[in-house]
PDB file of N, CA and C in Angstrom:
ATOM      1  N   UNK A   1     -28.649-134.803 113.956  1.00  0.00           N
ATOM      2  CA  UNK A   1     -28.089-133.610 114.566  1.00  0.00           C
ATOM      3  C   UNK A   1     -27.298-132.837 113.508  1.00  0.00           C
ATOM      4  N   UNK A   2     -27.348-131.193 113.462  1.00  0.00           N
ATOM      5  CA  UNK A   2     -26.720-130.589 112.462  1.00  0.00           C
ATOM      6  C   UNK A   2     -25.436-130.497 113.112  1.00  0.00           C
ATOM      7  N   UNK A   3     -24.522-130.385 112.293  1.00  0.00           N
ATOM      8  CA  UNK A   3     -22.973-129.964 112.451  1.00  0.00           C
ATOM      9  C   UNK A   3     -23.026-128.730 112.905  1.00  0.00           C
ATOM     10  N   UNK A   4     -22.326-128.151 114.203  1.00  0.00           N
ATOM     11  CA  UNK A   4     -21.989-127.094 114.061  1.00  0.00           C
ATOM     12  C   UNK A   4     -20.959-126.376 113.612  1.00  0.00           C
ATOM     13  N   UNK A   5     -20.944-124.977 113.301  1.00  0.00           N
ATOM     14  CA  UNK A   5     -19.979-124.478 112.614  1.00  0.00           C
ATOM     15  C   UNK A   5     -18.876-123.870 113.931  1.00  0.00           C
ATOM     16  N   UNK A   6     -18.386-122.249 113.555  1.00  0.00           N
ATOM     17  CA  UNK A   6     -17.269-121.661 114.697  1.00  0.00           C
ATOM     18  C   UNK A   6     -18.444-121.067 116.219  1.00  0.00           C
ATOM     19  N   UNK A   7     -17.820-121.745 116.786  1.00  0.00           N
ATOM     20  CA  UNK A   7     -18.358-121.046 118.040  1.00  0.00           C
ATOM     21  C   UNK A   7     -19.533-121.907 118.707  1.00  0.00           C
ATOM     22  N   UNK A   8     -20.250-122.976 117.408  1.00  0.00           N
ATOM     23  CA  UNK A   8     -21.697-123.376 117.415  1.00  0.00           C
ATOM     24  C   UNK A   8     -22.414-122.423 116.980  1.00  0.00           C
ATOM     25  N   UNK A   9     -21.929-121.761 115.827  1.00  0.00           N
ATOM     26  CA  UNK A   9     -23.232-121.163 114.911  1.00  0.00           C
ATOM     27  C   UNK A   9     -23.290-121.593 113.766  1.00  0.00           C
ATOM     28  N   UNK A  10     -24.190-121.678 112.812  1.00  0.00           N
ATOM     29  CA  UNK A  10     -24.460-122.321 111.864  1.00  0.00           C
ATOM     30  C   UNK A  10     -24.005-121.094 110.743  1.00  0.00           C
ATOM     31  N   UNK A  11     -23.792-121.912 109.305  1.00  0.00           N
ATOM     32  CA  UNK A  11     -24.113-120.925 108.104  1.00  0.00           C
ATOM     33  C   UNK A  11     -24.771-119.620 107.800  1.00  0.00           C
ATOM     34  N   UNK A  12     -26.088-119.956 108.699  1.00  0.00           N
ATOM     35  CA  UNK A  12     -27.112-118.908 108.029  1.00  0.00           C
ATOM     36  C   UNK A  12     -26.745-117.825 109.180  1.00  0.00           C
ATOM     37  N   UNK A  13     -26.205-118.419 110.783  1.00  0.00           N
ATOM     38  CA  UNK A  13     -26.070-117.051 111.606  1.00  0.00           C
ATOM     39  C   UNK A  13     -25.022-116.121 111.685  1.00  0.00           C
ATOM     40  N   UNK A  14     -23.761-117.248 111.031  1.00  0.00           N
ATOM     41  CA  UNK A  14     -22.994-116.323 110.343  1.00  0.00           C
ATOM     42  C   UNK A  14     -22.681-115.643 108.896  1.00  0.00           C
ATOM     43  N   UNK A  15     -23.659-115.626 108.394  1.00  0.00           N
ATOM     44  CA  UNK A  15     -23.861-114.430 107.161  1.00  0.00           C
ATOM     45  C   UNK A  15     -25.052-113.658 107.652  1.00  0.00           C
ATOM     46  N   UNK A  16     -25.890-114.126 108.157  1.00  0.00           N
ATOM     47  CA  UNK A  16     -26.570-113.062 109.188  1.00  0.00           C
ATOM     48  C   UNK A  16     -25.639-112.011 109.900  1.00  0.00           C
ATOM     49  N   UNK A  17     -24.865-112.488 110.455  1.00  0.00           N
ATOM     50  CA  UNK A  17     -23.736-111.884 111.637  1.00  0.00           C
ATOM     51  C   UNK A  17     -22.713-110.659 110.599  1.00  0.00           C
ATOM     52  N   UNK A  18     -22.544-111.434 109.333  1.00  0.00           N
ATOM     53  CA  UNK A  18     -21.221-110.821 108.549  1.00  0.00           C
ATOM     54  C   UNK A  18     -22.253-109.842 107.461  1.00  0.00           C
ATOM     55  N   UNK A  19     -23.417-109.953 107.290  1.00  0.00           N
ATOM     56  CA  UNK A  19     -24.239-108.572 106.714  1.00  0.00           C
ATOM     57  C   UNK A  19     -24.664-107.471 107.746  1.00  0.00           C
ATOM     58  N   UNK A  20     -24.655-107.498 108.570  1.00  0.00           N
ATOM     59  CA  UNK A  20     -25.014-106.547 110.112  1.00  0.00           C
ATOM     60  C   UNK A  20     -23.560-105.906 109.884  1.00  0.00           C
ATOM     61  N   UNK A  21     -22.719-106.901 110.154  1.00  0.00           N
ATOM     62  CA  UNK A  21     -21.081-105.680 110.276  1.00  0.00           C
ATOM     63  C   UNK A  21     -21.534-104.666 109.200  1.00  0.00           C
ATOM     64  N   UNK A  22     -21.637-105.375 107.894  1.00  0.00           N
ATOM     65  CA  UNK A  22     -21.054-105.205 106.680  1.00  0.00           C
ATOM     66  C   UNK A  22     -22.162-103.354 106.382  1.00  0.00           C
ATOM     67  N   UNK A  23     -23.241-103.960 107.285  1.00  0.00           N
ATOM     68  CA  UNK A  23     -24.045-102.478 107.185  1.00  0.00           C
ATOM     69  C   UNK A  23     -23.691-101.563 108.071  1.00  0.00           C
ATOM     70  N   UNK A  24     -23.277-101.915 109.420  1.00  0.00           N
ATOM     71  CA  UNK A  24     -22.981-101.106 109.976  1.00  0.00           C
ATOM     72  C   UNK A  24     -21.717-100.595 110.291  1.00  0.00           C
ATOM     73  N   UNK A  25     -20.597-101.207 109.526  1.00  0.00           N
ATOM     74  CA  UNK A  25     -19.280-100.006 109.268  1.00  0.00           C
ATOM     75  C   UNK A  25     -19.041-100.140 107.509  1.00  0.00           C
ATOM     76  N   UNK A  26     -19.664-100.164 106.912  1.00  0.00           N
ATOM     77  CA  UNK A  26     -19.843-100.663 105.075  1.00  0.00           C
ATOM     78  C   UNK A  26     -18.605-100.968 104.754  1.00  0.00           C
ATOM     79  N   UNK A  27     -18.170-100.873 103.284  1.00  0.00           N
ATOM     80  CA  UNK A  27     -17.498-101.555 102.974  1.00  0.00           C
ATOM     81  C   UNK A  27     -16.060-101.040 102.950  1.00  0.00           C
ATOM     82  N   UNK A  28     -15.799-100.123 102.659  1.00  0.00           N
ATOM     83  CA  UNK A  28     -14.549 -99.079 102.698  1.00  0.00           C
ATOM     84  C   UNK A  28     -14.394 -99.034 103.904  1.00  0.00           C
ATOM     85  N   UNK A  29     -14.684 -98.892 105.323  1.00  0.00           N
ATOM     86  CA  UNK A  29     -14.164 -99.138 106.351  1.00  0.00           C
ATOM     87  C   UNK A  29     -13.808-100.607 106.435  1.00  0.00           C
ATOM     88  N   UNK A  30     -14.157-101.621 106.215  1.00  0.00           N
ATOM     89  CA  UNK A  30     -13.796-102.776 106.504  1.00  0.00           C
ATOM     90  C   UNK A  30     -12.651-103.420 105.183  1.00  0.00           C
ATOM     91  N   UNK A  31     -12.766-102.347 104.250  1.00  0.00           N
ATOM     92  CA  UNK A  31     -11.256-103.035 103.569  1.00  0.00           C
ATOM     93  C   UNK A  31      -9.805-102.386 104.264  1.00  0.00           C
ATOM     94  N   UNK A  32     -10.304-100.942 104.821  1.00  0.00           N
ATOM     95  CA  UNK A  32      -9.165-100.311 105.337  1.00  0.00           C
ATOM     96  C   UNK A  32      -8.712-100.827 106.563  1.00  0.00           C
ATOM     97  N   UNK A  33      -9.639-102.007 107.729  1.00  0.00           N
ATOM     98  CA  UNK A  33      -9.370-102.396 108.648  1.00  0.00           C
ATOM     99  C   UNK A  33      -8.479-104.099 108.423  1.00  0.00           C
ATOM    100  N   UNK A  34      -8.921-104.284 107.379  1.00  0.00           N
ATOM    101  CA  UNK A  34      -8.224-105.889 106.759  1.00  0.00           C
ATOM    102  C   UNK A  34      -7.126-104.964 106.369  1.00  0.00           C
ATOM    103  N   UNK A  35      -6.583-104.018 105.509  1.00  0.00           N
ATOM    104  CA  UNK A  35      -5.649-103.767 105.034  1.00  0.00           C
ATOM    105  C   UNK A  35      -4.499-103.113 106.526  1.00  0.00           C
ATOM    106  N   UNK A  36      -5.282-102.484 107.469  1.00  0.00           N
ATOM    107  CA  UNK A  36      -4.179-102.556 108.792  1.00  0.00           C
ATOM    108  C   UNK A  36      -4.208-103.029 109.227  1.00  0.00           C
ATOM    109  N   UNK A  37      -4.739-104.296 109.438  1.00  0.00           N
ATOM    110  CA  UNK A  37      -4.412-105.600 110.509  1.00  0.00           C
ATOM    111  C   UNK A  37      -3.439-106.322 108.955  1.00  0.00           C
ATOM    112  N   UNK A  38      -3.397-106.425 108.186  1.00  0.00           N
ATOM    113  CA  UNK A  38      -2.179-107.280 107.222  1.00  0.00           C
ATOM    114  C   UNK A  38      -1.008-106.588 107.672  1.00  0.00           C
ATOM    115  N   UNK A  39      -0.766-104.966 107.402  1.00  0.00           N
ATOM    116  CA  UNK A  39      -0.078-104.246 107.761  1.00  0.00           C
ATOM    117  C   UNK A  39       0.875-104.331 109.370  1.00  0.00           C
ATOM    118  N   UNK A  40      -0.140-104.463 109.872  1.00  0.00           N
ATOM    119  CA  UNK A  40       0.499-105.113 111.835  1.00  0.00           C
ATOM    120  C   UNK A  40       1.152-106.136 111.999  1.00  0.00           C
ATOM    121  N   UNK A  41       0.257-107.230 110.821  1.00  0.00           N
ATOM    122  CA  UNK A  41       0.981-108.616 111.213  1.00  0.00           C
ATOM    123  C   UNK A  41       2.039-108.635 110.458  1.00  0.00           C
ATOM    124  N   UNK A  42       2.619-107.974 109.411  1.00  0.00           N
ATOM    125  CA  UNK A  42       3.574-107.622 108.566  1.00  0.00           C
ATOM    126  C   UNK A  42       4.917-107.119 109.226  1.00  0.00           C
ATOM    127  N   UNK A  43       4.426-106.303 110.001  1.00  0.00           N
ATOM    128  CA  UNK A  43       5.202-105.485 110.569  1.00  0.00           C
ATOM    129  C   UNK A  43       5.768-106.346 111.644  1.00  0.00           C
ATOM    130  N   UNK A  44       4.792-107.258 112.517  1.00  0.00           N
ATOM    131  CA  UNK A  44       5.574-107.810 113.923  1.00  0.00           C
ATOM    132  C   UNK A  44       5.845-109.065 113.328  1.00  0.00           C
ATOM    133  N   UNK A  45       6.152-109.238 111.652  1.00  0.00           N
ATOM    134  CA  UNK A  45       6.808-110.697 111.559  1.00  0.00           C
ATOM    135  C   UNK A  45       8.116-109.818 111.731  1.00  0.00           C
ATOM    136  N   UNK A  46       8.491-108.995 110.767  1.00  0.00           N
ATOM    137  CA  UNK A  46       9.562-108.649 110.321  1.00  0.00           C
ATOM    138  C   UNK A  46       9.943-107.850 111.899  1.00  0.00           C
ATOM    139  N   UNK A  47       9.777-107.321 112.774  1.00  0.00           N
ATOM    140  CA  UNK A  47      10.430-107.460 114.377  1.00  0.00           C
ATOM    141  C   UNK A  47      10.852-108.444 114.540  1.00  0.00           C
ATOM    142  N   UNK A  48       9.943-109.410 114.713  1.00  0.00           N
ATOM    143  CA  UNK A  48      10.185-110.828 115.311  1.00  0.00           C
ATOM    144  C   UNK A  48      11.551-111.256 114.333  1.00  0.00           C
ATOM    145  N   UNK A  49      11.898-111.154 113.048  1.00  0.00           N
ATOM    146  CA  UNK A  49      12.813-112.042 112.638  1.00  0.00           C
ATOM    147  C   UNK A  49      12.499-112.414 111.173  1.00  0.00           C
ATOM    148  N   UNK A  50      11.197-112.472 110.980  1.00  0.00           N
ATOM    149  CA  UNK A  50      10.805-113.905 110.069  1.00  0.00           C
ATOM    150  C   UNK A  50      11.066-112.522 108.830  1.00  0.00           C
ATOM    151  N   UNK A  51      11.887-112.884 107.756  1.00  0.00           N
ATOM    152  CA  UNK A  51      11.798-112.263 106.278  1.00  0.00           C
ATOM    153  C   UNK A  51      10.188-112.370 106.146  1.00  0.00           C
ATOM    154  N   UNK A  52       9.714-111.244 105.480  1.00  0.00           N
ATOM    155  CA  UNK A  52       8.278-111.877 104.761  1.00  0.00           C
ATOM    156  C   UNK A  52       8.920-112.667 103.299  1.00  0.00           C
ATOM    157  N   UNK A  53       8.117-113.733 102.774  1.00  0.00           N
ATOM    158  CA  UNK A  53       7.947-114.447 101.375  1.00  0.00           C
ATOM    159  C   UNK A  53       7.875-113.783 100.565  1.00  0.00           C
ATOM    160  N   UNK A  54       7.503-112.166 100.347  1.00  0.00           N
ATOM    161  CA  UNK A  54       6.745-111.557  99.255  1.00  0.00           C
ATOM    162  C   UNK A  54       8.170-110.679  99.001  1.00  0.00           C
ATOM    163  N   UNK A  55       9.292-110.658  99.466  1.00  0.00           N
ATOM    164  CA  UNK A  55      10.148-109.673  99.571  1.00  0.00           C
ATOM    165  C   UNK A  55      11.075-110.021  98.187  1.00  0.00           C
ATOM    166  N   UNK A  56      11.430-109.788  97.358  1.00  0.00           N
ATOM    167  CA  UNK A  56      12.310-110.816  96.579  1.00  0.00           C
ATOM    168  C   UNK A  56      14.009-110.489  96.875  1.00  0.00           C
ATOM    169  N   UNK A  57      13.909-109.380  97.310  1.00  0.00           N
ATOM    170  CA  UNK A  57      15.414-108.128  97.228  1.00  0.00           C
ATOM    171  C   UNK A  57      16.094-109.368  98.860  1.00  0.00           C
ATOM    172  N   UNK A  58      15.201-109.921  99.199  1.00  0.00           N
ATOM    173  CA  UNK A  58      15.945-110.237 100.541  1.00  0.00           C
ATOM    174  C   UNK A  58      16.317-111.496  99.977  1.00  0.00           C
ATOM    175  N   UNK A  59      15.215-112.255  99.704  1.00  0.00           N
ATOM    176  CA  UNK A  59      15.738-113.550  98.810  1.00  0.00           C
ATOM    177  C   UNK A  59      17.419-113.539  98.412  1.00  0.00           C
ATOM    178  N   UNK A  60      17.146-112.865  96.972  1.00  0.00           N
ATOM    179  CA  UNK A  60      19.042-112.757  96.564  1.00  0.00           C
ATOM    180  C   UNK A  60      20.060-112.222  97.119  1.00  0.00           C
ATOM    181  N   UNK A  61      19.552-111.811  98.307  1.00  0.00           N
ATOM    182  CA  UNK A  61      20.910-111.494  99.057  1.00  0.00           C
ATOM    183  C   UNK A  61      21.309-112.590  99.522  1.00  0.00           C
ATOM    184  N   UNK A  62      20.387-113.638 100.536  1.00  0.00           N
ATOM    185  CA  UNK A  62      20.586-114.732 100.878  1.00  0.00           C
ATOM    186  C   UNK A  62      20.783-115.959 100.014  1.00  0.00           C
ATOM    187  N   UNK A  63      20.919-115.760  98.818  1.00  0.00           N
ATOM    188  CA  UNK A  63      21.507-117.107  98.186  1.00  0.00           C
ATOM    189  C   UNK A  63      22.771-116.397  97.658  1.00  0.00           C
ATOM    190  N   UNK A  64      22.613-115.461  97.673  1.00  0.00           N
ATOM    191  CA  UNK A  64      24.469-114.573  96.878  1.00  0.00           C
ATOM    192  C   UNK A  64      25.796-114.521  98.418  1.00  0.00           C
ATOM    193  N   UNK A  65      25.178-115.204  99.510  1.00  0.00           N
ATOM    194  CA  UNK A  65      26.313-115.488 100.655  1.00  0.00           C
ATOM    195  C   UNK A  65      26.887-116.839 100.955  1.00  0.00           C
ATOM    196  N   UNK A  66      27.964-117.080 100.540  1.00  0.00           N
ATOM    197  CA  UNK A  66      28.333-118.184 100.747  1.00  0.00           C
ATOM    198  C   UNK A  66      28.131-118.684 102.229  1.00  0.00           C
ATOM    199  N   UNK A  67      27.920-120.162 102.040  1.00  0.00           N
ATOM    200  CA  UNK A  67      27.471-120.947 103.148  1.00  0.00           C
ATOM    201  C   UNK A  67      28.986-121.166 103.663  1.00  0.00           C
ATOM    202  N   UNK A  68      29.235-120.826 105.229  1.00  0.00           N
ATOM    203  CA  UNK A  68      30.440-121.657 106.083  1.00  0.00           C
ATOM    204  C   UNK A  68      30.705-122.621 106.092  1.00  0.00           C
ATOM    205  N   UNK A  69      31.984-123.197 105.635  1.00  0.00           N
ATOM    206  CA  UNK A  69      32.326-124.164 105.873  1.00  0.00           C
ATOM    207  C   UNK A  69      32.505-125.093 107.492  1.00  0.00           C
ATOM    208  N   UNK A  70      32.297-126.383 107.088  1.00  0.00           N
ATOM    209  CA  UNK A  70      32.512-126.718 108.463  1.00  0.00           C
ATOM    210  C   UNK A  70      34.183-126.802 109.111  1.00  0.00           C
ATOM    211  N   UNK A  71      33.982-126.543 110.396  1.00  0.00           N
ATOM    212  CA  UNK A  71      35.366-126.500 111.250  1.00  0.00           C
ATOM    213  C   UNK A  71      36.033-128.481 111.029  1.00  0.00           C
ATOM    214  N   UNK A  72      37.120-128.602 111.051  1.00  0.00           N
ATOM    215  CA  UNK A  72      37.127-129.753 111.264  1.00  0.00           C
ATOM    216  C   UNK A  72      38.473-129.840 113.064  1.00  0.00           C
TER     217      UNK A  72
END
């Protein structure tokens, strides 16, 4: 029995599947659609809370604040 892949499609039906997109919105539409979905999820980390990793300016703020001491 072959392994299946996502969904139960194999290798060949998904590069079958990912050359059909790839012709029918080409390639410059599909970098500009990866580049606003990074953009979205970028955006609703930094709502949500989460610093992004890539930031460095936020980094040194947060090691230049001294940590609270504990109450005793």
């Amino acid at each position: 029995m072959v392994p299946q892949g996502l969904f139960g499609l194999g290798t060949t039906e998904l590069i079958i599947i990912l050359v059909v997109v790839l012709i029918l919105f080409g390639g410059a539409r599909l970098a500009g659609l990866g580049r606003a979905s990074g953009q979205a999820i970028k955006e609703f980390k930094d709502a949500v809370g989460e610093p992004s990793t890539t930031d460095g300016a936020q980094k040194s703020e947060s090691s230049d604040t001294p940590s609270p001491t504990p109450a005793k």
